[in-house]
Protein backbone atom coordinates (compact mmCIF):
# COMPACT_ATOMS: atom_id res chain seq x y z
CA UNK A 1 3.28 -31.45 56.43
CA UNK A 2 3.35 -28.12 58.28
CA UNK A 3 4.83 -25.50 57.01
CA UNK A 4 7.01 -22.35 58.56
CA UNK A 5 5.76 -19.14 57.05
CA UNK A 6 8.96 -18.65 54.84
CA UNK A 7 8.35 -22.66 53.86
CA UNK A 8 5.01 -21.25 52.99
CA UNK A 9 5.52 -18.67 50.43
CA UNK A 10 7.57 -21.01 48.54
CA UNK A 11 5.12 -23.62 48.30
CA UNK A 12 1.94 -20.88 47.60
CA UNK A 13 3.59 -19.30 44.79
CA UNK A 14 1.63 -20.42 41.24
CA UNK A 15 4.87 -19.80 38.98
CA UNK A 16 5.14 -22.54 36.56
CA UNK A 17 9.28 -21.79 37.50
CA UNK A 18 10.13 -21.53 41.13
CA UNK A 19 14.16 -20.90 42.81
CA UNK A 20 14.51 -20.93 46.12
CA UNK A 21 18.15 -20.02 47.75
CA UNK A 22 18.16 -20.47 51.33
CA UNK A 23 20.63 -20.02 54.71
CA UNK A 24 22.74 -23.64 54.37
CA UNK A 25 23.52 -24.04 58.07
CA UNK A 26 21.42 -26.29 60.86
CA UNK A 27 18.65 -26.10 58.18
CA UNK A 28 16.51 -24.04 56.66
CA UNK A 29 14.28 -27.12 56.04
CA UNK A 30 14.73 -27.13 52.12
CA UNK A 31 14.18 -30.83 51.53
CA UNK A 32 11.06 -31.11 53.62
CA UNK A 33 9.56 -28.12 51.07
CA UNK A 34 10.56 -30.29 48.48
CA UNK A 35 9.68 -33.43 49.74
CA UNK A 36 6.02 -31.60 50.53
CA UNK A 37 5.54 -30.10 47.22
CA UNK A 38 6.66 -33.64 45.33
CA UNK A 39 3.77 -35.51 47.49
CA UNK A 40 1.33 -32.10 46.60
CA UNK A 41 1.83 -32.79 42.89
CA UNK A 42 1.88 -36.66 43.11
CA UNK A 43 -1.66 -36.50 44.95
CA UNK A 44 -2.83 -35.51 41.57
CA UNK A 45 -4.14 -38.28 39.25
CA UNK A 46 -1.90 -39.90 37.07
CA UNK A 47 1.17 -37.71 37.61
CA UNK A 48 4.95 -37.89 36.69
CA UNK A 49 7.06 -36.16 39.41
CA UNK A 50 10.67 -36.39 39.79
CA UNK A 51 13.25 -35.00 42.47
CA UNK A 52 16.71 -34.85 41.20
CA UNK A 53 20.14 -34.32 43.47
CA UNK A 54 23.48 -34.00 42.87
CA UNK A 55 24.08 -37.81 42.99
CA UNK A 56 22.16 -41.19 43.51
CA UNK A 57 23.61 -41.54 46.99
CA UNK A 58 22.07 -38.17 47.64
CA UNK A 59 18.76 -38.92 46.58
CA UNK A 60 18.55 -41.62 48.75
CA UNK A 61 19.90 -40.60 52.00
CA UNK A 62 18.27 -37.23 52.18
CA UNK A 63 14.81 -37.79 50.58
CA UNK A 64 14.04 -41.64 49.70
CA UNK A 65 13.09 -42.79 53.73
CA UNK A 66 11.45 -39.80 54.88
CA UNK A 67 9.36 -39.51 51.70
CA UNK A 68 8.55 -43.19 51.75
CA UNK A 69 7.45 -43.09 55.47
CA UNK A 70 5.22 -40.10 55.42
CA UNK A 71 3.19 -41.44 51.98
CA UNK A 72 2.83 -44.71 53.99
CA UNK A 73 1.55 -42.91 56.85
CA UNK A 74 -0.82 -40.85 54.02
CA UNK A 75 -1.79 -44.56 52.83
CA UNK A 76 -1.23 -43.35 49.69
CA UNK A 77 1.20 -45.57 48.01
CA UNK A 78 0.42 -48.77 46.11
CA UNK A 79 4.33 -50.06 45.60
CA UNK A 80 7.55 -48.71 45.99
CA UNK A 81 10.57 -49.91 44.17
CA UNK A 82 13.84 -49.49 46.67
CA UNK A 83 16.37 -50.71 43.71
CA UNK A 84 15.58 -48.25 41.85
CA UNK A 85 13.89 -45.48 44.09
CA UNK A 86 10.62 -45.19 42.54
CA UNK A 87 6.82 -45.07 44.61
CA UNK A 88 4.06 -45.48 42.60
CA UNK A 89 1.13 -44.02 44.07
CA UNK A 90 -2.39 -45.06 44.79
CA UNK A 91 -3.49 -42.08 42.64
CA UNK A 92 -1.72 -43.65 39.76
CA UNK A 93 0.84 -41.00 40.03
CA UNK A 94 4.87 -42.17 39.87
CA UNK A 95 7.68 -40.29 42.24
CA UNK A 96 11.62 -41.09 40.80
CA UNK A 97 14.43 -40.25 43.14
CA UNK A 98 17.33 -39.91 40.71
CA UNK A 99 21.07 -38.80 40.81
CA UNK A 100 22.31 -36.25 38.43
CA UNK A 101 25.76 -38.11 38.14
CA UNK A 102 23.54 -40.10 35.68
CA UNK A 103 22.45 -38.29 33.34
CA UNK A 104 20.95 -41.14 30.92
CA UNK A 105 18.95 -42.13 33.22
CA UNK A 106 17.57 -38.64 33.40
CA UNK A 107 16.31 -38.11 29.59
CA UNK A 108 12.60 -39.40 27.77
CA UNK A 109 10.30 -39.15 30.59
CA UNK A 110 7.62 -36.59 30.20
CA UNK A 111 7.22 -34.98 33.32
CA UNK A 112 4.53 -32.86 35.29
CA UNK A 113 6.61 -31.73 38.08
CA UNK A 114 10.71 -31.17 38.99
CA UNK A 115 12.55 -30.99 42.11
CA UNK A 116 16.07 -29.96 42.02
CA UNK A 117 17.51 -30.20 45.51
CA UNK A 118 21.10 -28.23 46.39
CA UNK A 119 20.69 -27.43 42.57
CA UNK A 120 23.91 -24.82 43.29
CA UNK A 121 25.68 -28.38 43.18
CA UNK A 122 24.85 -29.60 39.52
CA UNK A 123 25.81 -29.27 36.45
CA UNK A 124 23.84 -26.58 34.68
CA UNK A 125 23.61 -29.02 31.26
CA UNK A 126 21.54 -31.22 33.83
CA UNK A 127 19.11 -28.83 33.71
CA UNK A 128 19.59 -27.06 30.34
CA UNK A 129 20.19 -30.30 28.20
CA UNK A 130 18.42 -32.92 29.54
CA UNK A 131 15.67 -31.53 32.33
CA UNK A 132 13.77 -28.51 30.56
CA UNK A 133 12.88 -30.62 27.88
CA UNK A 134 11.41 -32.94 29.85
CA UNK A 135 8.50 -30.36 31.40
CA UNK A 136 7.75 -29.34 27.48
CA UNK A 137 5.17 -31.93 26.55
CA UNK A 138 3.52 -32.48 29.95
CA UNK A 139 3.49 -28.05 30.76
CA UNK A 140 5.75 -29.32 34.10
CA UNK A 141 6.57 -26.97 36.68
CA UNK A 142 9.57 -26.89 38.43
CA UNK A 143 10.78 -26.14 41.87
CA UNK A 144 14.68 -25.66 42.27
CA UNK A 145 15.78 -25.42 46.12
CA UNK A 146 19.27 -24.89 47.11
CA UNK A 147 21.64 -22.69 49.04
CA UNK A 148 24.04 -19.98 47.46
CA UNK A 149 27.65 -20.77 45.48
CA UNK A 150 28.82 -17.73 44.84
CA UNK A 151 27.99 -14.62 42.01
CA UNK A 152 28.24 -16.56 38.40
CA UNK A 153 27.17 -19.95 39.87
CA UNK A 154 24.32 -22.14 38.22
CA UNK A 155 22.12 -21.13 41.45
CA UNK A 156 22.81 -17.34 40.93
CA UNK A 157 22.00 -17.48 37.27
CA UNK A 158 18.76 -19.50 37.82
CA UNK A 159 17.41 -17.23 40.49
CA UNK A 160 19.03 -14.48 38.92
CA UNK A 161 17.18 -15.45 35.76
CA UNK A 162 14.02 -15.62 38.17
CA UNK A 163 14.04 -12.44 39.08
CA UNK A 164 13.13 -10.92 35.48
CA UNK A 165 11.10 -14.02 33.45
CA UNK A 166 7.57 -14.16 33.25
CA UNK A 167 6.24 -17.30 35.07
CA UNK A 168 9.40 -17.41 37.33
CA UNK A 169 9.54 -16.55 40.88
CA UNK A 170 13.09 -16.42 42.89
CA UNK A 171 12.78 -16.72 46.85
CA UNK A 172 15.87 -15.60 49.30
CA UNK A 173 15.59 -16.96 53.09
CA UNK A 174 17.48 -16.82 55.59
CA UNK A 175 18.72 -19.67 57.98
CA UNK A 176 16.49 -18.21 60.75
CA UNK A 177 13.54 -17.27 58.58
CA UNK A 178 13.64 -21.26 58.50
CA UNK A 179 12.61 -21.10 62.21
CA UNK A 180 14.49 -23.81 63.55
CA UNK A 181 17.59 -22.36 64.44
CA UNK A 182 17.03 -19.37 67.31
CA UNK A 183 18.66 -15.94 67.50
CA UNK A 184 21.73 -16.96 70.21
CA UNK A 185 22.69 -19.43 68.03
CA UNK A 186 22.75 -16.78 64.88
CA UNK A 187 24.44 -14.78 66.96
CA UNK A 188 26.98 -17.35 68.26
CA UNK A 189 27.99 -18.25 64.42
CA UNK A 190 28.53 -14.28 63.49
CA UNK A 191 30.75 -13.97 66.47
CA UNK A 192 32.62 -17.47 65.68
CA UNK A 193 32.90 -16.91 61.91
CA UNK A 194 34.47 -14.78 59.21
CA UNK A 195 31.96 -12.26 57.69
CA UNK A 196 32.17 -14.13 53.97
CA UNK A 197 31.36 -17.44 55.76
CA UNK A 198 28.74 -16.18 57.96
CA UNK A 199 26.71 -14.14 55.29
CA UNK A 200 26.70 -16.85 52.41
CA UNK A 201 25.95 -20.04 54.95
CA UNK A 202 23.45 -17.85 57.45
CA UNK A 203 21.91 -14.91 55.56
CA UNK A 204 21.86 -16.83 51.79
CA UNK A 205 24.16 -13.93 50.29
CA UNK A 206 25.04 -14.46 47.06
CA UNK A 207 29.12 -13.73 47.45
CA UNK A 208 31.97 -14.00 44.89
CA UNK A 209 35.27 -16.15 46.35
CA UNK A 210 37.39 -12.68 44.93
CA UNK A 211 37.01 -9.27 44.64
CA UNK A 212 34.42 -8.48 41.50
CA UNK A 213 36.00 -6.67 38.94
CA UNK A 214 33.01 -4.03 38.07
CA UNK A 215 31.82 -4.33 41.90
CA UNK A 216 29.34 -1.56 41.26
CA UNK A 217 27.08 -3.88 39.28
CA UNK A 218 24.03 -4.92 40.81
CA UNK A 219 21.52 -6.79 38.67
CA UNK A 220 18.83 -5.89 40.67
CA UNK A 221 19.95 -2.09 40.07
CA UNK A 222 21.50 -2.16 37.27
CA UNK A 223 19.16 -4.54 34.78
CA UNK A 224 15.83 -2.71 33.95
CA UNK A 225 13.81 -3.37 30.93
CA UNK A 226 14.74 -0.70 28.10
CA UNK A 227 11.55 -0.69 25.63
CA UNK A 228 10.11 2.11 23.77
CA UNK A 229 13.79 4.09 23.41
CA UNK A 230 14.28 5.75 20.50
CA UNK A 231 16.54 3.87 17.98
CA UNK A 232 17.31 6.46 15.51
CA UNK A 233 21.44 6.78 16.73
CA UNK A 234 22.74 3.24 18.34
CA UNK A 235 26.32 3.42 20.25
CA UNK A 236 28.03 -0.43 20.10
CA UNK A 237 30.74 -0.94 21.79
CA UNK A 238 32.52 -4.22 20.02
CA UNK A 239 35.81 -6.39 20.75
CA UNK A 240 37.17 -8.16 17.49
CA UNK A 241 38.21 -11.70 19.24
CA UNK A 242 37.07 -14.64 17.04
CA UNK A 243 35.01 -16.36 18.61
CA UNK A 244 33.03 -14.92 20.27
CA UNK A 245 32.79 -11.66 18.26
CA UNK A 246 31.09 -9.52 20.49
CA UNK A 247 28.96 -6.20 20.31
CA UNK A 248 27.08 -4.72 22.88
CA UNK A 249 24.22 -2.27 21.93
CA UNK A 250 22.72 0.52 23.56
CA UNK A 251 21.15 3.72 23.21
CA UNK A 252 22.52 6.77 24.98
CA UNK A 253 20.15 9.43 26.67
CA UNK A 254 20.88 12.57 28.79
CA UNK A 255 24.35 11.07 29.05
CA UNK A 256 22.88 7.31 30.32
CA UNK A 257 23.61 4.44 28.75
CA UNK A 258 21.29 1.91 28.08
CA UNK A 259 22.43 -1.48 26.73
CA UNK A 260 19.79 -2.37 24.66
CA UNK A 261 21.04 -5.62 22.82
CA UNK A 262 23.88 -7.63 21.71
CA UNK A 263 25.70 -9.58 19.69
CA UNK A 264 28.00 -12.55 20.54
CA UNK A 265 28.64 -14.72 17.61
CA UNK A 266 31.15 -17.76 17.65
CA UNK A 267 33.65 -18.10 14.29
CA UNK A 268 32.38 -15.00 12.94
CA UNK A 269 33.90 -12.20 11.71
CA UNK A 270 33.68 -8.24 11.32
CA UNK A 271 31.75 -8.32 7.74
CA UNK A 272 29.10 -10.58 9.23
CA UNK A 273 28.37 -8.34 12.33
CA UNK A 274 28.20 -5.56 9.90
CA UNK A 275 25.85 -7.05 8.10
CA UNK A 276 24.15 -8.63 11.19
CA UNK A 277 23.80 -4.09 12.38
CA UNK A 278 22.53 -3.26 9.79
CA UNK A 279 19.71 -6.37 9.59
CA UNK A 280 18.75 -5.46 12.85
CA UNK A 281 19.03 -1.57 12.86
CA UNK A 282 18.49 -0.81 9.13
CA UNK A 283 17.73 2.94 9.53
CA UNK A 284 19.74 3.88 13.03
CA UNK A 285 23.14 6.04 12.65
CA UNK A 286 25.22 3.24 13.98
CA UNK A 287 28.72 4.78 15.63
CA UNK A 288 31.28 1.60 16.59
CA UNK A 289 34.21 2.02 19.72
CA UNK A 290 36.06 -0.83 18.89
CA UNK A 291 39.31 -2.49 20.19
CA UNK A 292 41.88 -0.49 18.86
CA UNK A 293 43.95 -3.06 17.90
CA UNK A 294 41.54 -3.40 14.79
CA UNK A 295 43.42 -0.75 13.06
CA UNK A 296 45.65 -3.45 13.08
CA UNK A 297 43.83 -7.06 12.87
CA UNK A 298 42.07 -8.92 10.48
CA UNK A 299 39.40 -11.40 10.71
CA UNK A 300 38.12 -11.20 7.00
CA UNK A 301 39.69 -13.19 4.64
CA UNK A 302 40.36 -10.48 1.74
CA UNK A 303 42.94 -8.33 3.83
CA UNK A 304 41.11 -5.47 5.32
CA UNK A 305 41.68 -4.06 8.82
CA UNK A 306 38.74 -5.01 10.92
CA UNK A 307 38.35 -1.00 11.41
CA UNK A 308 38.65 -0.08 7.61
CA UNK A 309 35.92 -3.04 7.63
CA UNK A 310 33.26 -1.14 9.73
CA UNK A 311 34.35 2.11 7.65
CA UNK A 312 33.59 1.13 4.83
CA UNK A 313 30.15 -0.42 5.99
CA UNK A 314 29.25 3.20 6.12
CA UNK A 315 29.57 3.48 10.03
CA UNK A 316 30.88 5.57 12.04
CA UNK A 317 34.11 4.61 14.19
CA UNK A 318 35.29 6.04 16.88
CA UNK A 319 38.58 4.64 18.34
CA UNK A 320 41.61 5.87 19.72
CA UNK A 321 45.77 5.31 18.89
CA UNK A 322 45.81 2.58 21.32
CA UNK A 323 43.32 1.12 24.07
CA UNK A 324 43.43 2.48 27.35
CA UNK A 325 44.91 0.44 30.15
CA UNK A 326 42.53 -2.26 31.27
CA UNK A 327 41.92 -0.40 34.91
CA UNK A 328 41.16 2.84 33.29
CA UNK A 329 38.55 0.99 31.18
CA UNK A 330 37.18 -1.13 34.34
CA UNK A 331 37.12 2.39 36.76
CA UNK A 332 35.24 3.79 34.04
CA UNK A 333 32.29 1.27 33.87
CA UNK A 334 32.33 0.60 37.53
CA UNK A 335 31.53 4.86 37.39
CA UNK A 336 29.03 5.17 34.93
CA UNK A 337 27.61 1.75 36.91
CA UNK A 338 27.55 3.60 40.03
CA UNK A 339 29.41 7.17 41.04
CA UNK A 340 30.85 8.07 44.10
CA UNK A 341 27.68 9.89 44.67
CA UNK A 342 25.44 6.98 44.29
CA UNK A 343 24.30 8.00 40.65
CA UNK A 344 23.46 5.36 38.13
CA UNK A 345 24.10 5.80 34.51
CA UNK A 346 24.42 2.51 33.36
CA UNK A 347 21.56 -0.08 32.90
CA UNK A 348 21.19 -3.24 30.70
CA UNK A 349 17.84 -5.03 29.39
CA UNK A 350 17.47 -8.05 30.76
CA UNK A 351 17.53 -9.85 27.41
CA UNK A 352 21.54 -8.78 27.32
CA UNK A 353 22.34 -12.09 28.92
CA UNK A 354 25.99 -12.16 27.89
CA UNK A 355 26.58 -8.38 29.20
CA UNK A 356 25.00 -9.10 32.42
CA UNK A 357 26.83 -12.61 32.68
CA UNK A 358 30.29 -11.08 31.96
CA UNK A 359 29.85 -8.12 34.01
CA UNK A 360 28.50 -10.44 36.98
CA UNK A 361 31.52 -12.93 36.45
CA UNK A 362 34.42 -10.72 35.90
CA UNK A 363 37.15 -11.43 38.71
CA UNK A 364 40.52 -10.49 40.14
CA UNK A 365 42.83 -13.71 40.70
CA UNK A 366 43.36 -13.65 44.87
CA UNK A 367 45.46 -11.52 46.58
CA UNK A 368 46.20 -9.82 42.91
CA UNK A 369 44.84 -7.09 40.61
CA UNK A 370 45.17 -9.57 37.59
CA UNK A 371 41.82 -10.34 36.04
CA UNK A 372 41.29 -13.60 35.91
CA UNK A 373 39.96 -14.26 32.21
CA UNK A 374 36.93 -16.44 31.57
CA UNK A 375 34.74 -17.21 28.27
CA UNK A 376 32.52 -14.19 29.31
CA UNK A 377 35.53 -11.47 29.53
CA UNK A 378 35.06 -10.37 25.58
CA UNK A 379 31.27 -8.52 26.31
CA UNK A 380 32.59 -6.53 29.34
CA UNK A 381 35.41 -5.75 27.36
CA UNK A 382 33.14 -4.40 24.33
CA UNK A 383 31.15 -2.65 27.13
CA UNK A 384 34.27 -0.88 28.42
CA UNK A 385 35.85 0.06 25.09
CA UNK A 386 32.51 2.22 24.53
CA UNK A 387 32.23 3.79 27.73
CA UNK A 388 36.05 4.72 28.36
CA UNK A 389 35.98 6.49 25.03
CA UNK A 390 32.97 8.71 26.32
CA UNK A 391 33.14 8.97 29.98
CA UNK A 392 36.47 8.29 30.91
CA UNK A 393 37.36 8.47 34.00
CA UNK A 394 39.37 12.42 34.36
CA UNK A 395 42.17 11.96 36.44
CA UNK A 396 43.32 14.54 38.64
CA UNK A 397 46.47 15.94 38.44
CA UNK A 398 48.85 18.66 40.99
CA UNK A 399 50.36 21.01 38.36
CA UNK A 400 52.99 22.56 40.49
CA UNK A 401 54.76 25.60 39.00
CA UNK A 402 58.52 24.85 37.79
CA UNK A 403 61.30 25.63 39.82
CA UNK A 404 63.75 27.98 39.06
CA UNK A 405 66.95 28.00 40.00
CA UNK A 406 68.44 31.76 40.51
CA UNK A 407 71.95 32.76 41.64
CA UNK A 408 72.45 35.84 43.38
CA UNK A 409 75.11 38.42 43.03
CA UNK A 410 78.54 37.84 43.65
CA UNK A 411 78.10 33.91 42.68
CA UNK A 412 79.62 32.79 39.54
């Protein structure tokens, strides 16, 4: 199976973990690197490989006859099962084609190798839940090959999640680094189509369907591992909601924030994070900036204001009279995140997966300024309750000198 030289790099890489997001339009030629790395691993002796789509009828109209006829024309297979999409190979190796929809039919098989085809379209439980475990027993690798659904999308997190994990590998192609689709015709599309369309389903851009709320994040800017900083004074930001409670860490040098940890804890409440500090950090000067509505709220159970709680844990809490409105708290991250200068002051380890997730996710409802609120909000708000308190965005203001009103002489 030839290979373009974008096809190629995919298919050399030696990462146990492989994503792939590539230009959707005409073809990048996704499923024939998947179909050629499933018959690659199958070769093998004695092999369990597996290539999973979104649904049954998926499997079998994209990858079943074209996989089938080119192992026949290999000679390679010994018998091939059409009910139930299954070729059993000569090698003594086994190739399922399986839907998602069913996920049953998806659990106890040890497997040596994974294909996840338009993986932007499943579930991410398929994958979590019911896929990862299966590559455990056998050491499996895993090849997930797709095109782009937007910023907090199961395809963004995986590649995202590629990008910064040892023995992953994340891979970004264009439609025409596919080499079947020419320039006129990349050029005809950008002329024909709106500039969202063009750059997710051409140029494999990762784009969000309304405007980001802290647009100056950029994960591959802003997330940068943060080991070996001194611990001795810790700054947590921290929003009282329920569940989750949530803290974010970080450690504050020559006025730049790094995020070094967090907490996010479901049913919890402000004793338990205290205690939860001070297990982790047992000799840092912990200061909180919490919600100000603490002074007011109570999630223990003996009466205590959630700030009188963190008080008299023996930190220090720093807070004001009420909480700044939410776009004076959101302007302030998206500055320290990125100035009008192009200076960053704000970065985040990349084992803060809930600060990175809610900063990533965070979005205005259309044609609105209205966040829309998600399950991730609570972390970027703990983020912004810290850095609004110390670098608040100064607002400039034309003091004009009062006018006075004079009468001259002869008036009454």
């Amino acid at each position: 199976m030839p290979l373009t030289q974008a096809q190629k790099k995919i298919c050399d890489s030696e990462a146990r973990f492989r994503t792939a997001v590539c230009g959707r339009r005409r073809r990048f030629g996704k499923t024939h690197v998947a179909l050629r790395e499933l018959a690659k691993h199958a070769a093998k002796t004695n092999q369990e490989v597996m290539y999973v789509a979104p649904s049954y009828r998926m499997a079998k109209s994209i990858a079943w006859e074209k996989l089938k006829t080119k192992l026949k024309e290999l000679r390679w297979v010994e018998q091939t099962n059409e009910a139930e999409l299954t070729i059993r190979l000569k090698s003594g190796s086994k190739i399922y084609l399986k839907g998602a929809e069913n996920i049953d039919a998806l659990r106890g098989v040890g497997l040596d190798f994974l294909v996840l085809d338009e993986y932007q379209d499943l579930n991410p439980e398929v994958f979590t839940a019911v896929l990862r475990p299966t590559l455990s027993d056998r050491k499996g690798k895993m090849l997930a090959i797709g095109t782009p659904r937007g910023v907090g999308s199961f395809s963004h997190t995986m590649y995202s999640q590629a990008l910064h994990t040892e023995g992953w590998e994340a891979f970004s192609f264009r439609t025409i680094d596919g080499g079947q689709v020419d320039e006129s015709e990349i050029a005809d599309a950008r002329r024909d189509l709106d500039q969202r369309t063009f750059e997710q389903e051409y140029l494999a851009s990762f784009l969000t369907f309304s405007g980001m709320v802290y647009y100056s994040f950029d994960r591959k800017e802003c997330v940068r591992a943060t080991q070996g900083l001194e611990t001795t004074e810790i700054h947590a930001g921290m929003d009282f909601n329920y569940s989750p409670m949530s803290v974010a860490i970080s450690v504050i040098k020559n006025n730049i924030i790094y995020f070094i940890d967090e907490i996010s804890v479901n049913e919890s409440n402000t004793e338990q994070i205290c205690d939860e500090l001070k297990r982790r950090y047992p000799a840092s000067k912990i200061t909180i900036y919490p919600d100000a509505s603490g002074a007011q709220r109570k999630t223990s159970a003996g009466g205590k204001t959630d700030i009188s709680i963190l008080q008299n844990a023996g930190f220090r809490v720093n807070y004001r009279p009420a909480n700044p409105a939410i776009r004076d708290r959101v302007n302030a991250v998206n500055s320290k995140l990125k100035s009008s200068k192009g200076h960053r002051s704000l970065f985040i380890d990349p084992r803060c997966k809930q600060i990175i997730k809610s900063l990533e996710s965070m979005q205005y409802k259309p044609n609105s300024s209205i966040i829309d609120n998600n399950e991730h909000t609570h972390m970027s708000d703990a983020v912004g309750y810290l850095v609004n308190f110390l670098y608040p965005v100064q607002r400039e203001y034309n003091h004009q000198q009062p006018t006075r009103w004079t009468f001259g002489k002869g008036v009454n």
